[in-house]
N, C-alpha and C. Protein backbone atom coordinates (compact mmCIF):
# COMPACT_ATOMS: atom_id res chain seq x y z
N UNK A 1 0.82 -1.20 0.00
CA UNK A 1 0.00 0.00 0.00
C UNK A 1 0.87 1.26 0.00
N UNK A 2 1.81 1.02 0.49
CA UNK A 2 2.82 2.64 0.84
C UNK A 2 3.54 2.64 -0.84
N UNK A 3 3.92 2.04 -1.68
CA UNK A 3 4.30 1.54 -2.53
C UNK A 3 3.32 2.59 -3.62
N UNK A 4 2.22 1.87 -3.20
CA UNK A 4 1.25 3.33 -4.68
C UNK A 4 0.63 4.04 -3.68
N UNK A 5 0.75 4.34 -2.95
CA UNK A 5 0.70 5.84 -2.47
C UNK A 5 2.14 6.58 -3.16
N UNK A 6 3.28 6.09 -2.71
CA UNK A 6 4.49 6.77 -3.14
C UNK A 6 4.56 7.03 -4.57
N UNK A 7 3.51 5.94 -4.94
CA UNK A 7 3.82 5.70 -6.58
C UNK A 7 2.78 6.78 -7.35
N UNK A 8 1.89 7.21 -6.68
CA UNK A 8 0.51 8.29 -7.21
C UNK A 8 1.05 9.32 -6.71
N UNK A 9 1.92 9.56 -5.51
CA UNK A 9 2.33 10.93 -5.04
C UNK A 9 3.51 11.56 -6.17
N UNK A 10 3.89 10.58 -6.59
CA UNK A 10 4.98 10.70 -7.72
C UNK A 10 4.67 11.27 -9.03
N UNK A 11 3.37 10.18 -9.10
CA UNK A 11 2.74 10.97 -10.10
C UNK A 11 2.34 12.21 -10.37
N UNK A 12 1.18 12.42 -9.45
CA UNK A 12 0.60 13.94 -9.11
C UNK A 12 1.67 14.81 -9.12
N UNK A 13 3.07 14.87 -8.59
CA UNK A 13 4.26 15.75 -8.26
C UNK A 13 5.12 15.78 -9.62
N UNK A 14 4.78 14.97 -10.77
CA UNK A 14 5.28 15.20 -12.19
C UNK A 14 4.34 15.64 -12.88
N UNK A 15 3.05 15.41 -12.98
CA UNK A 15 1.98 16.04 -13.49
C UNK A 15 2.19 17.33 -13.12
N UNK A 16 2.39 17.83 -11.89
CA UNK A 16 2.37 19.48 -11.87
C UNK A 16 3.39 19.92 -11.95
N UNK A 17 4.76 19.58 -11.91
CA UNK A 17 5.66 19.86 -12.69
C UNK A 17 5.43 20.36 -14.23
N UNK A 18 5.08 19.05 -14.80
CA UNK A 18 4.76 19.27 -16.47
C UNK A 18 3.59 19.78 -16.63
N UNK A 19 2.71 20.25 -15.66
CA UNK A 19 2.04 21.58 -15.57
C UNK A 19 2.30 22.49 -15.71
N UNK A 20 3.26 22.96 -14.68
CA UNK A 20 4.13 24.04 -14.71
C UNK A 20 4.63 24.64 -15.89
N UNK A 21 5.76 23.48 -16.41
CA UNK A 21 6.55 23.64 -17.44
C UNK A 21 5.42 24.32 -18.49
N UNK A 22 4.58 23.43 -18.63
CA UNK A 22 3.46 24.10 -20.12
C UNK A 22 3.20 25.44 -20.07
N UNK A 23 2.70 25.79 -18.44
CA UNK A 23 2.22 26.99 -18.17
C UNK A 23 3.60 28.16 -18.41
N UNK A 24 4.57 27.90 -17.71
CA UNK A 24 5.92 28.51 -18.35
C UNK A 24 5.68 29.13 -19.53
N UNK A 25 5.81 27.39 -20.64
CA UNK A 25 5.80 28.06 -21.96
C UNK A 25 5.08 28.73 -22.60
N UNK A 26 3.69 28.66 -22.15
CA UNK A 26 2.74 29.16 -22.62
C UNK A 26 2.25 30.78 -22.45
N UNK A 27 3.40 31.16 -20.96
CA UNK A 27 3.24 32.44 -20.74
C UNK A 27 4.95 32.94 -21.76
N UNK A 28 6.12 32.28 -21.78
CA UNK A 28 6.66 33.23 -22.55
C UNK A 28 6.09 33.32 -24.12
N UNK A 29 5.87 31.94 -24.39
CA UNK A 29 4.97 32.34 -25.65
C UNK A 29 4.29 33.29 -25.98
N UNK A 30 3.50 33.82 -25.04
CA UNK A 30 2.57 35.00 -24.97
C UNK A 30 3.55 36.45 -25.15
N UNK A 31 4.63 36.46 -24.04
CA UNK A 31 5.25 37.61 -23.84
C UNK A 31 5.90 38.03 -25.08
N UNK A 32 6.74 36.69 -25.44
CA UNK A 32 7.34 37.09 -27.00
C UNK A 32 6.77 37.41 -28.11
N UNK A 33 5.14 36.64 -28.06
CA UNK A 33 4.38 37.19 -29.04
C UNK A 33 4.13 38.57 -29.39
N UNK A 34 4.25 39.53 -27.69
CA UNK A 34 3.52 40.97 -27.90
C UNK A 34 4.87 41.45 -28.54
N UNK A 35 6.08 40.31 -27.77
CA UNK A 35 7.46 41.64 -28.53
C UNK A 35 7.59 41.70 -30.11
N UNK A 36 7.39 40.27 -30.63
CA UNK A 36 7.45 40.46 -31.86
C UNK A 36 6.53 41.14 -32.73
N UNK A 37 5.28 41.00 -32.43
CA UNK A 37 4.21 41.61 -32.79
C UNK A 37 4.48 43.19 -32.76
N UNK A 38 5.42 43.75 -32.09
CA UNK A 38 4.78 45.10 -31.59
C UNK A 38 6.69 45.76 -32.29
N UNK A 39 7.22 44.75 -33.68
CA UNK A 39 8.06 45.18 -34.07
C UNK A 39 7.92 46.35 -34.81
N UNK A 40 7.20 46.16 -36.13
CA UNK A 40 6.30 47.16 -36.96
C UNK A 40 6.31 48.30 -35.85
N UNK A 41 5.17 47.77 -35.54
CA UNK A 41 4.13 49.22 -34.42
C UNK A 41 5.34 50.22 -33.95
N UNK A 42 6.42 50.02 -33.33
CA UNK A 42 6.80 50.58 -32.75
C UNK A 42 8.07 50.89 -33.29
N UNK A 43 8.33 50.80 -34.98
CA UNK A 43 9.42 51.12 -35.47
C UNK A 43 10.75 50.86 -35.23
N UNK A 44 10.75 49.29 -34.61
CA UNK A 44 12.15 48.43 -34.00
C UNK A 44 12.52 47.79 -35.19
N UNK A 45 13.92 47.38 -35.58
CA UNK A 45 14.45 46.23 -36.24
C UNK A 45 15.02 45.41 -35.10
N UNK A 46 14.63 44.19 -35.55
CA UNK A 46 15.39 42.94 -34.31
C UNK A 46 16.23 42.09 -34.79
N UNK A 47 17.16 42.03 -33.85
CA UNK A 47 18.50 41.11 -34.34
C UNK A 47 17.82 39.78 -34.43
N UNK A 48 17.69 39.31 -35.11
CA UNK A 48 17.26 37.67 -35.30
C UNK A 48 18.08 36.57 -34.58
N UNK A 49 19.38 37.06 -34.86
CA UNK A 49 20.02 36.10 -34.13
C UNK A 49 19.84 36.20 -32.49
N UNK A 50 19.93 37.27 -31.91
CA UNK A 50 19.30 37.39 -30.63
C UNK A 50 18.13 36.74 -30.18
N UNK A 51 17.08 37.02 -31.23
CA UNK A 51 15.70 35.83 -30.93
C UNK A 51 15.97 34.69 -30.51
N UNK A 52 16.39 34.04 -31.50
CA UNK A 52 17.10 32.42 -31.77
C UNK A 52 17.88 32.29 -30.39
N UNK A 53 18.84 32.84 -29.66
CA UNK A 53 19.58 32.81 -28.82
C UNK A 53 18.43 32.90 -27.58
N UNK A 54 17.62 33.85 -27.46
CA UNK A 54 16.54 33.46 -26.80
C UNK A 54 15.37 32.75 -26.25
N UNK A 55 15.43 32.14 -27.64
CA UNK A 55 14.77 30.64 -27.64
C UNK A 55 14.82 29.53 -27.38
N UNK A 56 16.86 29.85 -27.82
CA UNK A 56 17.25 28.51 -27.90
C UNK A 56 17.67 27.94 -26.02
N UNK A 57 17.81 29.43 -25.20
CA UNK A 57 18.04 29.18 -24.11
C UNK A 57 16.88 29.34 -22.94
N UNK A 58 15.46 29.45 -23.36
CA UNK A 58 14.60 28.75 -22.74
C UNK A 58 13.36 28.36 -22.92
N UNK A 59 13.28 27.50 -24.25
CA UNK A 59 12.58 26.84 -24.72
C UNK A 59 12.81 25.30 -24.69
N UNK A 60 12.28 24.87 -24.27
CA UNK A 60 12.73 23.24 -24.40
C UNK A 60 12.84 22.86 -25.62
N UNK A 61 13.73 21.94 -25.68
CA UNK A 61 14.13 21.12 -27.02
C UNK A 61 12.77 20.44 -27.61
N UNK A 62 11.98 19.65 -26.81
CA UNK A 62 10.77 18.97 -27.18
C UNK A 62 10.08 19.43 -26.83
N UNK A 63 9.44 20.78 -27.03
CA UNK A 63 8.50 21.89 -26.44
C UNK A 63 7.91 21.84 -27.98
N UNK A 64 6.89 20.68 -28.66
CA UNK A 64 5.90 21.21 -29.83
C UNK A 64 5.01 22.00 -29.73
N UNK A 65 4.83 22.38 -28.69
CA UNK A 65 3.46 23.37 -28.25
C UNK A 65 3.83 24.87 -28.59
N UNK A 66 4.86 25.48 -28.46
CA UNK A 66 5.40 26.65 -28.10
C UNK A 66 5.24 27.03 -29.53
N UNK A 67 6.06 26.67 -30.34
CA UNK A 67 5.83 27.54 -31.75
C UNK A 67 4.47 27.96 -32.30
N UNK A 68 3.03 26.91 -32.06
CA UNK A 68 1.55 27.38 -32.60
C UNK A 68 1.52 28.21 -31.12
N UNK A 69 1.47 27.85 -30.11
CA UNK A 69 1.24 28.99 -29.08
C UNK A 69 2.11 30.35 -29.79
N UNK A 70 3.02 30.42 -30.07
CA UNK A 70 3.67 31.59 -30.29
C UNK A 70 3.19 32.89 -31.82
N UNK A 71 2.79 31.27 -32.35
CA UNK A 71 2.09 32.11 -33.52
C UNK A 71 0.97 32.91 -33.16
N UNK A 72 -0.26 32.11 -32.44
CA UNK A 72 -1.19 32.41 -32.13
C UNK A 72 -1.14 33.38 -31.55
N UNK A 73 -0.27 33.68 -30.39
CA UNK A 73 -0.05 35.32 -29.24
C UNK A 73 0.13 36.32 -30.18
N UNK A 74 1.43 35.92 -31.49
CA UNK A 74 1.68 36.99 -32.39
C UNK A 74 0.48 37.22 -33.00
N UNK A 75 0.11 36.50 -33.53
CA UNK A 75 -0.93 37.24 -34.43
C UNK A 75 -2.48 37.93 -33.56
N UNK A 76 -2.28 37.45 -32.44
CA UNK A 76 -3.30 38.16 -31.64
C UNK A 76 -3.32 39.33 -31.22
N UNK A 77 -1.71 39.52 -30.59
CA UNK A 77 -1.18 41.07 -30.37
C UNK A 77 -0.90 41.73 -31.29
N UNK A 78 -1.09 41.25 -32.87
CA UNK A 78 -1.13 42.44 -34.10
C UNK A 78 -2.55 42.58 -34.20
N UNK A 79 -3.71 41.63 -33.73
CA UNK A 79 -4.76 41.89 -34.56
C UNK A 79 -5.63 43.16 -33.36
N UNK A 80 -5.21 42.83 -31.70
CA UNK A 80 -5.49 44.00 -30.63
C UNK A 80 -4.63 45.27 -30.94
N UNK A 81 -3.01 45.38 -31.69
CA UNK A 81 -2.96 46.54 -31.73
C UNK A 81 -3.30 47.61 -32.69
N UNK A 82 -4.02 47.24 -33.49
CA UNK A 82 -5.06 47.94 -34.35
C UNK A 82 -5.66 48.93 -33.66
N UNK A 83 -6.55 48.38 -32.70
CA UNK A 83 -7.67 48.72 -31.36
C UNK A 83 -7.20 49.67 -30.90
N UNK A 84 -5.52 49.90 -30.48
CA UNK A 84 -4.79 50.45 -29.66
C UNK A 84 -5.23 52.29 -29.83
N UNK A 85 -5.31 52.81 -28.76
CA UNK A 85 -5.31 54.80 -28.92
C UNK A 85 -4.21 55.01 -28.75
N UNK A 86 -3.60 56.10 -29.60
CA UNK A 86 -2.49 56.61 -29.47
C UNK A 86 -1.59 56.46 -28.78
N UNK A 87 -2.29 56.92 -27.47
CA UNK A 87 -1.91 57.15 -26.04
C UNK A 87 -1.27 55.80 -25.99
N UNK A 88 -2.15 54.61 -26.09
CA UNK A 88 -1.85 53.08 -25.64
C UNK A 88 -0.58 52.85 -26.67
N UNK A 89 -0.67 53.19 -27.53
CA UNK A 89 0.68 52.53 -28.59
C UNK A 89 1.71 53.35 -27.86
N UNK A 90 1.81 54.45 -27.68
CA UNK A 90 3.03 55.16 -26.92
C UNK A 90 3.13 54.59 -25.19
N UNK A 91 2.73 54.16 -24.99
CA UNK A 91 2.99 53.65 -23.47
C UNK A 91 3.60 52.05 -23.43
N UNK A 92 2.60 51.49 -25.03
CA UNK A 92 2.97 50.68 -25.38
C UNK A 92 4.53 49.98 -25.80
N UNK A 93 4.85 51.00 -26.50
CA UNK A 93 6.02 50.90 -26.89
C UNK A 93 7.05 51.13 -26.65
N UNK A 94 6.84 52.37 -25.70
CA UNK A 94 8.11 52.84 -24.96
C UNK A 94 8.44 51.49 -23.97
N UNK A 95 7.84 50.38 -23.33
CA UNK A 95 8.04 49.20 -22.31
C UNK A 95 8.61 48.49 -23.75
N UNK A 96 7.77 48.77 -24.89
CA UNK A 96 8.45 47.14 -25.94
C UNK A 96 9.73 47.48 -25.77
N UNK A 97 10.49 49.06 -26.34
CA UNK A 97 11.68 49.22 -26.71
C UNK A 97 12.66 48.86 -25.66
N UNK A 98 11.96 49.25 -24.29
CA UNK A 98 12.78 49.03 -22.90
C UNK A 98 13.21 46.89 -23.07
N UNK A 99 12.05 46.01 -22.92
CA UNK A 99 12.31 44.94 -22.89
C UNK A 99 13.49 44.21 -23.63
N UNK A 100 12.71 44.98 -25.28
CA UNK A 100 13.79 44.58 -26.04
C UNK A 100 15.09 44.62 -26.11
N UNK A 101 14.95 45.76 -25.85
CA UNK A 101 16.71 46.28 -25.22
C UNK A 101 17.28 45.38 -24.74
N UNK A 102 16.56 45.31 -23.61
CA UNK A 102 17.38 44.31 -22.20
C UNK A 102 17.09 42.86 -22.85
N UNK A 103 16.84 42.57 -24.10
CA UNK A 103 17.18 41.12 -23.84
C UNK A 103 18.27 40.78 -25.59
N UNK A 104 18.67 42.13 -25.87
CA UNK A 104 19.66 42.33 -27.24
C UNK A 104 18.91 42.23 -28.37
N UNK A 105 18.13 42.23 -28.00
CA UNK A 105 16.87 42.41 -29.81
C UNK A 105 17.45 43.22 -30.19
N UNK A 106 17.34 44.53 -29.87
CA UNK A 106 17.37 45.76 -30.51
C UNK A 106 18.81 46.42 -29.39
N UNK A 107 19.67 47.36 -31.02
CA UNK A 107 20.47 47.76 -29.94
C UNK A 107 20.13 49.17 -29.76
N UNK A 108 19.05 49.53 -29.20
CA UNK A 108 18.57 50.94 -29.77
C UNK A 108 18.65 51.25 -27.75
């Protein structure tokens, strides 16, 4: 009996792990989506290779989920910044240019 208890506690404690992990990816997915998305908008060029370097260091290797999640955020945060007032694209962007910065996208 202690045997699958240990053996379901094990379970449950990798399940939310690889909970976790999804949820992870699924929130930088999101974040990178608004950065890339909000390249245009906000008159950035991005080092590509910087992306890639960003990806490549925390994205999991067998993470299939992340790239349609990533599409999907991008094209969501181009199709909301349409919507955007002035005001919002400039508040907007002044944080994109800051992020980007700090992670070598842009050397602006």
């Amino acid at each position: 009996m202690k045997i699958l208890i240990a053996a379901v506690a094990l379970t449950a404690a990798m399940s939310s792990g690889a909970l976790a992990q999804r949820l992870d990816s699924m929130t930088l997915a999101n974040q990178l989506g608004d950065v890339l998305a909000s390249e245009e908008l906000c008159g950035l060029s991005y080092d590509h290779d910087a992306i890639e370097r960003f990806i490549e260091e925390r994205v999991a290797a067998d993470d299939m989920s992340f790239t349609p999640m990533l599409r999907m955020m991008t094209d969501g945060a181009t199709y909301t910044q349409d919507e955007m007032s002035e005001s919002a694209k400039r508040a907007h962007c002044a944080q994109i240019r800051r992020v980007a910065r700090s992670y070598g996208f842009t050397a602006e």
